[in-house]
C-alpha atoms as a PDB file:
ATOM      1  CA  UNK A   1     -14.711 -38.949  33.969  1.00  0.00           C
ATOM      2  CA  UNK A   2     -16.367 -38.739  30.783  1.00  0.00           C
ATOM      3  CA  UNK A   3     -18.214 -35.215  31.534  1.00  0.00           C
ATOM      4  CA  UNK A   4     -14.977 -34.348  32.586  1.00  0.00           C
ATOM      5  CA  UNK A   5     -13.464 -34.864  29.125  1.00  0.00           C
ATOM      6  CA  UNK A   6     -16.843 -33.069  27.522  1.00  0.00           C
ATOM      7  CA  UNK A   7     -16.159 -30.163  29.497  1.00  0.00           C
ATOM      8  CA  UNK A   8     -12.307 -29.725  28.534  1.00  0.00           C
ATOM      9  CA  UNK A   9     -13.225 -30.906  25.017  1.00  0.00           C
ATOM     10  CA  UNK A  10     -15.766 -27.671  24.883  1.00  0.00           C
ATOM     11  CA  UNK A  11     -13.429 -25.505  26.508  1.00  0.00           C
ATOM     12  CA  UNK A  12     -10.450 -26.254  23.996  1.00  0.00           C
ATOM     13  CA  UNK A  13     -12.839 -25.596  21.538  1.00  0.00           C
ATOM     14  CA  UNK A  14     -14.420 -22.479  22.832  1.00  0.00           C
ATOM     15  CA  UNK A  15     -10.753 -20.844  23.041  1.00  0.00           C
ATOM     16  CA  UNK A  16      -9.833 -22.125  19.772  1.00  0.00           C
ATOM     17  CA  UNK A  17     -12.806 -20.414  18.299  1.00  0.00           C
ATOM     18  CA  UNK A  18     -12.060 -16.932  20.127  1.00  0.00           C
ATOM     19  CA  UNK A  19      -7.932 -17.359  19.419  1.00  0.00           C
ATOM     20  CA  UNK A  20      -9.165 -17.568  16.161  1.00  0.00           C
ATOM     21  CA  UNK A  21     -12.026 -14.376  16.464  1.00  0.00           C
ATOM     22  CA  UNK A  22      -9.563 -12.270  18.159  1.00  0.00           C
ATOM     23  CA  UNK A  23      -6.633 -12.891  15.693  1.00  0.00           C
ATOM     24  CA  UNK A  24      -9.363 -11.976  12.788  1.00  0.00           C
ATOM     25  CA  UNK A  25     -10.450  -8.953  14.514  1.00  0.00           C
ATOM     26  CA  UNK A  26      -6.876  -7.849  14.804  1.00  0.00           C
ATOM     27  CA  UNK A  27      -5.805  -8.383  11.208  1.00  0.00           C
ATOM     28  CA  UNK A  28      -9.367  -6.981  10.245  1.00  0.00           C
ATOM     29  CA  UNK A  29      -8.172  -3.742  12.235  1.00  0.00           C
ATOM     30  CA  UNK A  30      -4.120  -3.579  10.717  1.00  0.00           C
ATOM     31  CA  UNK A  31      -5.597  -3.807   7.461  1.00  0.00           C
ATOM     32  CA  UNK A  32      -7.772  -1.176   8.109  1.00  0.00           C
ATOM     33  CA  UNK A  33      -4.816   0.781   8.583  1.00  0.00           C
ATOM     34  CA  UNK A  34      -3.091  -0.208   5.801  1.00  0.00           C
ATOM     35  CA  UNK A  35      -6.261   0.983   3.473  1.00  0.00           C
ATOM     36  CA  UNK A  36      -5.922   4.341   4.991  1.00  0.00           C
ATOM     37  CA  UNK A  37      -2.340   4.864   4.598  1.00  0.00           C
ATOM     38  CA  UNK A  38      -3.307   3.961   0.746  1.00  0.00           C
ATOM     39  CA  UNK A  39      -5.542   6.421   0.944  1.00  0.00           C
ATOM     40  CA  UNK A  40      -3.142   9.251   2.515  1.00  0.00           C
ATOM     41  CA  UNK A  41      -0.798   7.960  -0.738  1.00  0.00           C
ATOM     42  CA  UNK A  42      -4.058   9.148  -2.924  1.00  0.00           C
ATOM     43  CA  UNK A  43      -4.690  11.975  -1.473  1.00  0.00           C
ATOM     44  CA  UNK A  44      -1.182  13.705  -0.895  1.00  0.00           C
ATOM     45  CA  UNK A  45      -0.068  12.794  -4.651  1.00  0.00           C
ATOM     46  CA  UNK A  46      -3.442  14.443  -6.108  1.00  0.00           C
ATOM     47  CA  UNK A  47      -2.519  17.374  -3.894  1.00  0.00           C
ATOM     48  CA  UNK A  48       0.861  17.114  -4.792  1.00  0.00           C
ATOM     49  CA  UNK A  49       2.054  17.361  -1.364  1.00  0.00           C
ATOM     50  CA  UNK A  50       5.350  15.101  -0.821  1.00  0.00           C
ATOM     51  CA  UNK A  51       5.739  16.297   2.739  1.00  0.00           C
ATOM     52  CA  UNK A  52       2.348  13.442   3.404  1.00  0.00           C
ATOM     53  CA  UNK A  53       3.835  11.167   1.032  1.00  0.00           C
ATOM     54  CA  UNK A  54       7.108  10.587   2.377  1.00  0.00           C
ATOM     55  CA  UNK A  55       5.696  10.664   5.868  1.00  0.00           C
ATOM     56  CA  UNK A  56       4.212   6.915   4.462  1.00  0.00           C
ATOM     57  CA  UNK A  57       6.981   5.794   3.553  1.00  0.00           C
ATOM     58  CA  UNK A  58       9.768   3.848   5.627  1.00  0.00           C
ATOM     59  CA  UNK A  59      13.212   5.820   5.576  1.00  0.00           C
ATOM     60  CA  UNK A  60      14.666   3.121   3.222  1.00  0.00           C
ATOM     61  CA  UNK A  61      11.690   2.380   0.674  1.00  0.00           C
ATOM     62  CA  UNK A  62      12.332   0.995  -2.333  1.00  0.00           C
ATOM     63  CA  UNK A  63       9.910   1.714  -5.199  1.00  0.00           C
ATOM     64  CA  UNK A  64      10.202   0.954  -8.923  1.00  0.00           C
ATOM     65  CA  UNK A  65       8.314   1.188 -12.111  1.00  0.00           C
ATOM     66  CA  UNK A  66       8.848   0.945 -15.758  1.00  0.00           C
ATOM     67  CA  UNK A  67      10.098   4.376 -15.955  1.00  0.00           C
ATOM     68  CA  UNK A  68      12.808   3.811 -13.258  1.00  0.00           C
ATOM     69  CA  UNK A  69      13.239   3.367  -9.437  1.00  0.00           C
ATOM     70  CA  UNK A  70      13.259   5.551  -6.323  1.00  0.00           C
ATOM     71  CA  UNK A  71      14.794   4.530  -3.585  1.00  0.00           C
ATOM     72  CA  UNK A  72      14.921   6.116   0.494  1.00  0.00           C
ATOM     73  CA  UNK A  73      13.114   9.347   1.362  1.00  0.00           C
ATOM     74  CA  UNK A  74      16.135  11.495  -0.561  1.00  0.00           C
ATOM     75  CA  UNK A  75      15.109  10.131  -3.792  1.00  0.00           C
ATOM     76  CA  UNK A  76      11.569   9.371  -3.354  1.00  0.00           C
ATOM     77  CA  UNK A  77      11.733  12.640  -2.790  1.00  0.00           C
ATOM     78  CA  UNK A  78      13.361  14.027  -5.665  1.00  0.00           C
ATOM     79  CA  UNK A  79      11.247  11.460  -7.575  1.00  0.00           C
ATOM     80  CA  UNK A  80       8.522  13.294  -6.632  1.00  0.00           C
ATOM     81  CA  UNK A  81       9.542  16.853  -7.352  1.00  0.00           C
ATOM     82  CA  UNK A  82      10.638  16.317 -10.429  1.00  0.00           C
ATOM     83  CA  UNK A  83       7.248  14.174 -11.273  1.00  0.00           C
ATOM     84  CA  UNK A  84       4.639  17.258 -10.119  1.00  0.00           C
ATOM     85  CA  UNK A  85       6.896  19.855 -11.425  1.00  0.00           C
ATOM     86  CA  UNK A  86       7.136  18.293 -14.936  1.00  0.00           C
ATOM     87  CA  UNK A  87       3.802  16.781 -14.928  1.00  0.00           C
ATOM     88  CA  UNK A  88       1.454  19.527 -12.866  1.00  0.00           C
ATOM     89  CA  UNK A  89      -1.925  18.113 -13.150  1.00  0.00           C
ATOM     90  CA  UNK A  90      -0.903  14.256 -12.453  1.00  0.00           C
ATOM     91  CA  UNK A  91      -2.889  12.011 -10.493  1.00  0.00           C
ATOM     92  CA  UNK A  92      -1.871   8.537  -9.079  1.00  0.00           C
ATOM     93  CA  UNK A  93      -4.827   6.422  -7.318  1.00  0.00           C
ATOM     94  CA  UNK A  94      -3.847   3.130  -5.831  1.00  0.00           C
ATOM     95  CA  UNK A  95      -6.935   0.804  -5.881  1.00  0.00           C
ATOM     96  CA  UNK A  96      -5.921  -2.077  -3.365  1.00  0.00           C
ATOM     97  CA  UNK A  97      -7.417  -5.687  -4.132  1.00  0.00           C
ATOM     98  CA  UNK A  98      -6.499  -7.787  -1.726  1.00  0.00           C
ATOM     99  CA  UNK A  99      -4.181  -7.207   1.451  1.00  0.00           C
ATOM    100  CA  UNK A 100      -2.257 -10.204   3.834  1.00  0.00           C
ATOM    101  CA  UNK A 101      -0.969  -9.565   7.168  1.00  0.00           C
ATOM    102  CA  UNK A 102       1.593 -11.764   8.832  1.00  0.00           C
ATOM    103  CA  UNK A 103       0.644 -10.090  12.701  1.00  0.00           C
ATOM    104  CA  UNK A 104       4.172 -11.857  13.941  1.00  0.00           C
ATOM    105  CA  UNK A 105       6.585 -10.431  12.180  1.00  0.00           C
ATOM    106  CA  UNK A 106       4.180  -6.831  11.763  1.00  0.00           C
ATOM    107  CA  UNK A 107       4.486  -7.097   7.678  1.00  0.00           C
ATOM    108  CA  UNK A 108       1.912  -7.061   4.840  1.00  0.00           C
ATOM    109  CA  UNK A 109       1.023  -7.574   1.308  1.00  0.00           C
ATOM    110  CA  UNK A 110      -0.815  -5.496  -0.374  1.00  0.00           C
ATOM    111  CA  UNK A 111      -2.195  -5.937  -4.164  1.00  0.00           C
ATOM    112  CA  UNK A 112      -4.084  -3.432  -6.350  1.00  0.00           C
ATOM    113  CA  UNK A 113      -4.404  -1.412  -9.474  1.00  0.00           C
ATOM    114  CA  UNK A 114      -3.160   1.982 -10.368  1.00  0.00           C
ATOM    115  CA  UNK A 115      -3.946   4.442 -12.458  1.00  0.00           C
ATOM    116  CA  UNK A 116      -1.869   7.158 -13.483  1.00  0.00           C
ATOM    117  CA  UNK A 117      -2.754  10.017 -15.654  1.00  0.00           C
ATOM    118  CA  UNK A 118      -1.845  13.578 -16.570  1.00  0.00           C
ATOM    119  CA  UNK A 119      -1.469  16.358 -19.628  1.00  0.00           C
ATOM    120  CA  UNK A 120       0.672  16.406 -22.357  1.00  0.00           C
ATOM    121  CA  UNK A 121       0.848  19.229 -24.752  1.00  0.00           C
ATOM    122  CA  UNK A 122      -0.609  17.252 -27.931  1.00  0.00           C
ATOM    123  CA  UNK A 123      -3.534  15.207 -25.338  1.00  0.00           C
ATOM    124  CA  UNK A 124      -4.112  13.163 -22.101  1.00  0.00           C
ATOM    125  CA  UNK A 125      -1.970  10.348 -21.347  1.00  0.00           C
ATOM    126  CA  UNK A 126      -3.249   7.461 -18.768  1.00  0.00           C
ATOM    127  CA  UNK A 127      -1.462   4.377 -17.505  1.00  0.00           C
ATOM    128  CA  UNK A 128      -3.381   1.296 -16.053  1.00  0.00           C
ATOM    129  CA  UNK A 129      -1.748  -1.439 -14.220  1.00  0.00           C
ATOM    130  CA  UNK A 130      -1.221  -3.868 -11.388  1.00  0.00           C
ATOM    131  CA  UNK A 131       0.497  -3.375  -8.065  1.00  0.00           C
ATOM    132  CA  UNK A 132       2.182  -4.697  -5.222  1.00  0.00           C
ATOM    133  CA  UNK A 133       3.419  -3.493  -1.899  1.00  0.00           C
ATOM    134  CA  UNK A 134       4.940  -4.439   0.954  1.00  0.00           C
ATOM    135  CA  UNK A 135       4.540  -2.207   4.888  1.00  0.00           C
ATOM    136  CA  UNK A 136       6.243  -2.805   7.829  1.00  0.00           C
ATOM    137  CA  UNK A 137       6.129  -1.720  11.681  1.00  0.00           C
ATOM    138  CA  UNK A 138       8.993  -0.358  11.976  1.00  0.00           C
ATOM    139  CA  UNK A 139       9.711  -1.496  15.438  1.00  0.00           C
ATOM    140  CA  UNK A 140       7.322  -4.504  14.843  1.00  0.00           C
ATOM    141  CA  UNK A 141       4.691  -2.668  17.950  1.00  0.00           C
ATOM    142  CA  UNK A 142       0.997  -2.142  17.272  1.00  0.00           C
ATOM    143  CA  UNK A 143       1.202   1.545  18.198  1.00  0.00           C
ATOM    144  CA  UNK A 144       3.588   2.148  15.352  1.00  0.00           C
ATOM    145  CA  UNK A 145       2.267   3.181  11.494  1.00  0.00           C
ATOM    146  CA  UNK A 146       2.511   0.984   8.805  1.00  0.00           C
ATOM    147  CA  UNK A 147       5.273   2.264   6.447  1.00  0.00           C
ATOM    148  CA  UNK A 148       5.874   1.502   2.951  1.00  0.00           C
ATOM    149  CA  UNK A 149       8.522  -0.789   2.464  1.00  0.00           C
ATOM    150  CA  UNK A 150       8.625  -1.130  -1.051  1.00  0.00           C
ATOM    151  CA  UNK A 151       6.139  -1.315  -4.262  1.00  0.00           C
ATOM    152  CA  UNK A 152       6.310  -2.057  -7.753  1.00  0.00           C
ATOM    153  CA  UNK A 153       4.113  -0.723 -10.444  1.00  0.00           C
ATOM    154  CA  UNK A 154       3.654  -2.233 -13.225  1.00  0.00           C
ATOM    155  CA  UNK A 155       2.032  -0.299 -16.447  1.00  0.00           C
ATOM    156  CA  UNK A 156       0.131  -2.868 -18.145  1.00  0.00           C
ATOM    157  CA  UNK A 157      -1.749  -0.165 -20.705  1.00  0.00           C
ATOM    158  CA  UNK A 158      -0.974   3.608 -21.233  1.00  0.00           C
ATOM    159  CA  UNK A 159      -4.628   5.410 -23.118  1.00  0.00           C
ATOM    160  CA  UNK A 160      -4.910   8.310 -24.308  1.00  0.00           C
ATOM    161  CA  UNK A 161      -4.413  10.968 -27.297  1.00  0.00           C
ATOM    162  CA  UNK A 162      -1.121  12.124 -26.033  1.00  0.00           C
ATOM    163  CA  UNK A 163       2.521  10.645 -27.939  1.00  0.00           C
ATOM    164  CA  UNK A 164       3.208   9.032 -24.679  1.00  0.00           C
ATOM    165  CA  UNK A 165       0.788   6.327 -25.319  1.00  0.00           C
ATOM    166  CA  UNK A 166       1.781   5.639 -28.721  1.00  0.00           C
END
């Protein structure tokens, strides 16, 4: 009787211990995801090429900063237009911190720094601040991308020669 109960005891532990490997290894491999979608977000805004963007981004995704808010592909779209025509050498880099994935309901958290810069005609103008994100499966399977939900930057110091920063 009593090896009996060391031998179930073990076993509930062993499968604890690998429910708990197996459910590390899987968030381990979303996030990995996520931190190359962030990196497709890098990429396609330094190449200016919205096409890549808004193929990372969820059909309604809301996004807002201190100069205004975007919202769905039609405006994140015409966000971004407008941003590359008027500003042709811009850059946007998403540095993510520290990402959370709830594997049930397919959502994450994502946390970072940005750092936005570009010309001006009287100097350079960069913006440093914090982010946060949220993606989404859209129909919560493990096949499907993440998508970004919505994000919020938040410019916490603009340097620079340029007006902008002044």
């Amino acid at each position: 009787m009593r090896q009996s109960f060391i031998v179930a005891t073990f076993l509930f532990v062993i499968a604890g211990v690998a429910t708990v490997a197996l459910s590390q290894f899987i968030t381990s491999k979303e996030e990995q995801k996520i931190r190359a979608q962030s990196a497709i977000w890098n990429s396609s805004f330094k190449e200016h090429d919205t096409k890549a963007l808004l193929a990372i981004l969820a059909g309604d995704v809301q996004m807002a900063s201190a100069g205004g808010k975007w919202r769905g592909h039609e405006g994140s779209e015409q966000f971004l237009r407008a941003l590359f025509s008027k500003r042709a050498d811009i850059t946007w880099i998403n540095t993510p911190e520290k990402i959370e994935i709830n594997p049930q309901w397919k959502v994450a958290y994502e946390f970072g720094t940005w750092v936005e810069a570009w010309s001006e005609a009287d100097g350079r103008a960069e913006i440093h601040g914090n982010y946060f994100a949220m993606w989404k499966k859209k129909d919560k399977n493990d096949a499907e991308p993440w998508l970004l939900h919505a994000a919020i930057f938040t410019p916490l110091r603009c340097v620079g020669e340029s007006h902008y920063c002044q």
